[in-house]
Protein backbone atom coordinates (compact mmCIF):
# COMPACT_ATOMS: atom_id res chain seq x y z
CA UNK A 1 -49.06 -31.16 -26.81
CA UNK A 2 -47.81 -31.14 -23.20
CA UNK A 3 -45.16 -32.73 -21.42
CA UNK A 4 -45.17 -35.83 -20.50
CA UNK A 5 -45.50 -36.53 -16.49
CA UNK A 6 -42.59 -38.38 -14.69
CA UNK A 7 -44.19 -37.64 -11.30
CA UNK A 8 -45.10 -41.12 -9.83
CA UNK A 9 -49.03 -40.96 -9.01
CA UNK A 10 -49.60 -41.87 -5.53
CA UNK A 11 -49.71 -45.37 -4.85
CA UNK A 12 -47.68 -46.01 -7.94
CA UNK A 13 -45.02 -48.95 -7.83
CA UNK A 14 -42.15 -48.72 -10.06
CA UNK A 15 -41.32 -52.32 -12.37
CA UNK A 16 -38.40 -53.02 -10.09
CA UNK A 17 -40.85 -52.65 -6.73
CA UNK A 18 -43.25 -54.84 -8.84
CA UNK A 19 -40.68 -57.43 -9.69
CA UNK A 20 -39.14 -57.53 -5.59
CA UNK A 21 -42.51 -58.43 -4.29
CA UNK A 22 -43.32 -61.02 -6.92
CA UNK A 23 -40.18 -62.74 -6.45
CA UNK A 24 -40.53 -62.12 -2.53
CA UNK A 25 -43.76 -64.64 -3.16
CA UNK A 26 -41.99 -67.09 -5.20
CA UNK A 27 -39.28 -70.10 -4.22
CA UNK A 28 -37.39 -69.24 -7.36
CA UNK A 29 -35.10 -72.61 -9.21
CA UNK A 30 -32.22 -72.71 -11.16
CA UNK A 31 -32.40 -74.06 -14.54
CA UNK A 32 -30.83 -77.76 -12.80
CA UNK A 33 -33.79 -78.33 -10.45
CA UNK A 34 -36.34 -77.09 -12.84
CA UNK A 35 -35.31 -79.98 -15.36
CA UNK A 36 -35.17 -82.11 -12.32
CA UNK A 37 -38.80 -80.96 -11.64
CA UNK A 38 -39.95 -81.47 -15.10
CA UNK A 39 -38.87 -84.86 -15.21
CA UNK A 40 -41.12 -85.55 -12.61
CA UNK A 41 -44.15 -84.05 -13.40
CA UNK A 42 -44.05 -80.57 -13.43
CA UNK A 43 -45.51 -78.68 -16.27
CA UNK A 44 -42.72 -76.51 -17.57
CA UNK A 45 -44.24 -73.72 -19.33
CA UNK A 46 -41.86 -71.24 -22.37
CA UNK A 47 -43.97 -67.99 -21.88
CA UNK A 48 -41.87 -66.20 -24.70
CA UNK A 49 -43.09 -64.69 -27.89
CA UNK A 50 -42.32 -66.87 -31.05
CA UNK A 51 -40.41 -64.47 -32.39
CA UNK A 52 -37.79 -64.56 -29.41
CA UNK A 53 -37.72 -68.52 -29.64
CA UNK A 54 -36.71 -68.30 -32.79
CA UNK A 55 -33.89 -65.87 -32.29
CA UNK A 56 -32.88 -67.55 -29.11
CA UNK A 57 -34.25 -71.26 -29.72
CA UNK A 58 -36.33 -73.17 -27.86
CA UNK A 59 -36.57 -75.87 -25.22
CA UNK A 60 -37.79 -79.25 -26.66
CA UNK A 61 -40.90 -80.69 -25.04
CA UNK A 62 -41.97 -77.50 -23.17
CA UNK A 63 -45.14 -75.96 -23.44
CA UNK A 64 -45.10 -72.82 -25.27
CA UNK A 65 -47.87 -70.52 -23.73
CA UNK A 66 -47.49 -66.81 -24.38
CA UNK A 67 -47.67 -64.54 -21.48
CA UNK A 68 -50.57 -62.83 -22.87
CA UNK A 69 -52.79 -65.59 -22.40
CA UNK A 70 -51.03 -67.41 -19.59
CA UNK A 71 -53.77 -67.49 -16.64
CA UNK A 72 -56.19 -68.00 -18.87
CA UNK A 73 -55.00 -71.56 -19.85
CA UNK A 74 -53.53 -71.84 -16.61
CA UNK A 75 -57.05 -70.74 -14.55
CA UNK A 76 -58.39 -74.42 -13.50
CA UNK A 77 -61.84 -72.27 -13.50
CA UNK A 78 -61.29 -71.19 -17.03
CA UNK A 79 -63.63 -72.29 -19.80
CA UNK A 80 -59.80 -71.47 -22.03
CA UNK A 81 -57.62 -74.37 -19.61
CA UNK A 82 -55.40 -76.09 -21.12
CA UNK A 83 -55.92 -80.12 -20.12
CA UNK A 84 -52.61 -79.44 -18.32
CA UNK A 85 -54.52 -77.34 -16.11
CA UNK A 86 -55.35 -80.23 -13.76
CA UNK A 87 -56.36 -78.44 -10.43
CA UNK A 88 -54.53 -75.82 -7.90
CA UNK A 89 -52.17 -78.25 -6.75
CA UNK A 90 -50.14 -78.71 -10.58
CA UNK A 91 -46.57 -77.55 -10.49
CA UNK A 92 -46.21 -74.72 -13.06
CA UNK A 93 -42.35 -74.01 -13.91
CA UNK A 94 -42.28 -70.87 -15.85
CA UNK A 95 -39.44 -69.86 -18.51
CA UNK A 96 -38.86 -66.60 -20.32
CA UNK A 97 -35.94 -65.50 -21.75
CA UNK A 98 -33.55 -63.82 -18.55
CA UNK A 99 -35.89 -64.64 -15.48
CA UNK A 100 -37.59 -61.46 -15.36
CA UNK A 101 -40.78 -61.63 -17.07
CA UNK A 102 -41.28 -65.23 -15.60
CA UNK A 103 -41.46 -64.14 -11.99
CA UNK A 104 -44.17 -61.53 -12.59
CA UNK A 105 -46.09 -64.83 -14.84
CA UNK A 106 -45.53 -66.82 -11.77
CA UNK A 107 -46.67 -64.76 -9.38
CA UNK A 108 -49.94 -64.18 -10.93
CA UNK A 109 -50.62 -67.78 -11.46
CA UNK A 110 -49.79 -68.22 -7.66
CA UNK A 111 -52.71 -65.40 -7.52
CA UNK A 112 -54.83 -67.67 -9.09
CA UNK A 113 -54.52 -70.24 -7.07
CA UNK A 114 -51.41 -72.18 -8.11
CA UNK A 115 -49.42 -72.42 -5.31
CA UNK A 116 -46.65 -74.76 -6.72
CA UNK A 117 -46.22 -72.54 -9.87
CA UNK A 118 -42.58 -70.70 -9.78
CA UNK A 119 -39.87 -69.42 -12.76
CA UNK A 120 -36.36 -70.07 -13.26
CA UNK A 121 -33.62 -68.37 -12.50
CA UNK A 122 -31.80 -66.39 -15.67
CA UNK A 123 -34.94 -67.86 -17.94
CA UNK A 124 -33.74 -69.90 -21.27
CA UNK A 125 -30.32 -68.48 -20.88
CA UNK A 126 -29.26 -70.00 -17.86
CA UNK A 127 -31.27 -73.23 -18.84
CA UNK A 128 -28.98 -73.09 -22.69
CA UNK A 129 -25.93 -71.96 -20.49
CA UNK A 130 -25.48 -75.17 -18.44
CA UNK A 131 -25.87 -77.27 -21.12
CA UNK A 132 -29.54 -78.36 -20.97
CA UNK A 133 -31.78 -79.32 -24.04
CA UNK A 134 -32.53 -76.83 -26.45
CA UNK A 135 -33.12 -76.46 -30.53
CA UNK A 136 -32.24 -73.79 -33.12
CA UNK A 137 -35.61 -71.54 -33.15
């Protein structure tokens, strides 16, 4: 068995280079103004795996879509939309757990079209942190 390579392949990006240019796309919210935004009318989407809601809990109402199938409920093309999946014009406010996973989630539904779609700063945490709804997982 040989070694394993750490030599970055040309063309290569590293997660943190991934992550910079996502969020370069992105008008990234605080957990405030995404509440604000979801009151009126934006779909605010919990892209975390049901085993982290339930360690971490959960915000009422939200939709829970998991990341692995995220633009293709999202996709207003896609024979697997969800009904929320009105058009390209829908405001998609994405949640994950810190704010990491969410920008690279909303970047790819901006990808697809979405321009509106964004994540929130520090994810669930930040939302739970200033005192916004949540329940036990």
């Amino acid at each position: 068995m040989s070694a394993p390579t750490t030599t970055r392949p040309a063309g290569a990006r590293s997660v943190d280079q991934l992550l910079a240019d996502a969020r370069s796309r992105l008008r990234r919210i605080g957990p405030l103004e995404a509440a604000v935004r979801w009151v009126d009318g934006a779909v605010l989407v919990d892209i975390r795996p049901a085993a982290q809601r339930a360690a971490e809990g959960a915000v009422p109402g939200a939709l829970v879509v998991e990341r692995n199938v995220l633009e293709w409920r999202f996709d207003p093309a896609s024979d697997h939309r969800l009904p929320e999946a009105t058009g390209y014009d829908v405001e998609v406010v994405v949640l994950c757990s810190e704010g990491y996973t969410s920008s690279l989630a909303a970047d790819a539904l901006r990808s697809l079209g979405l321009h509106r779609a964004t994540d929130v700063v520090g994810g669930f945490r930040a939302w739970s942190a200033v005192g916004l709804p949540t329940v036990a997982g």
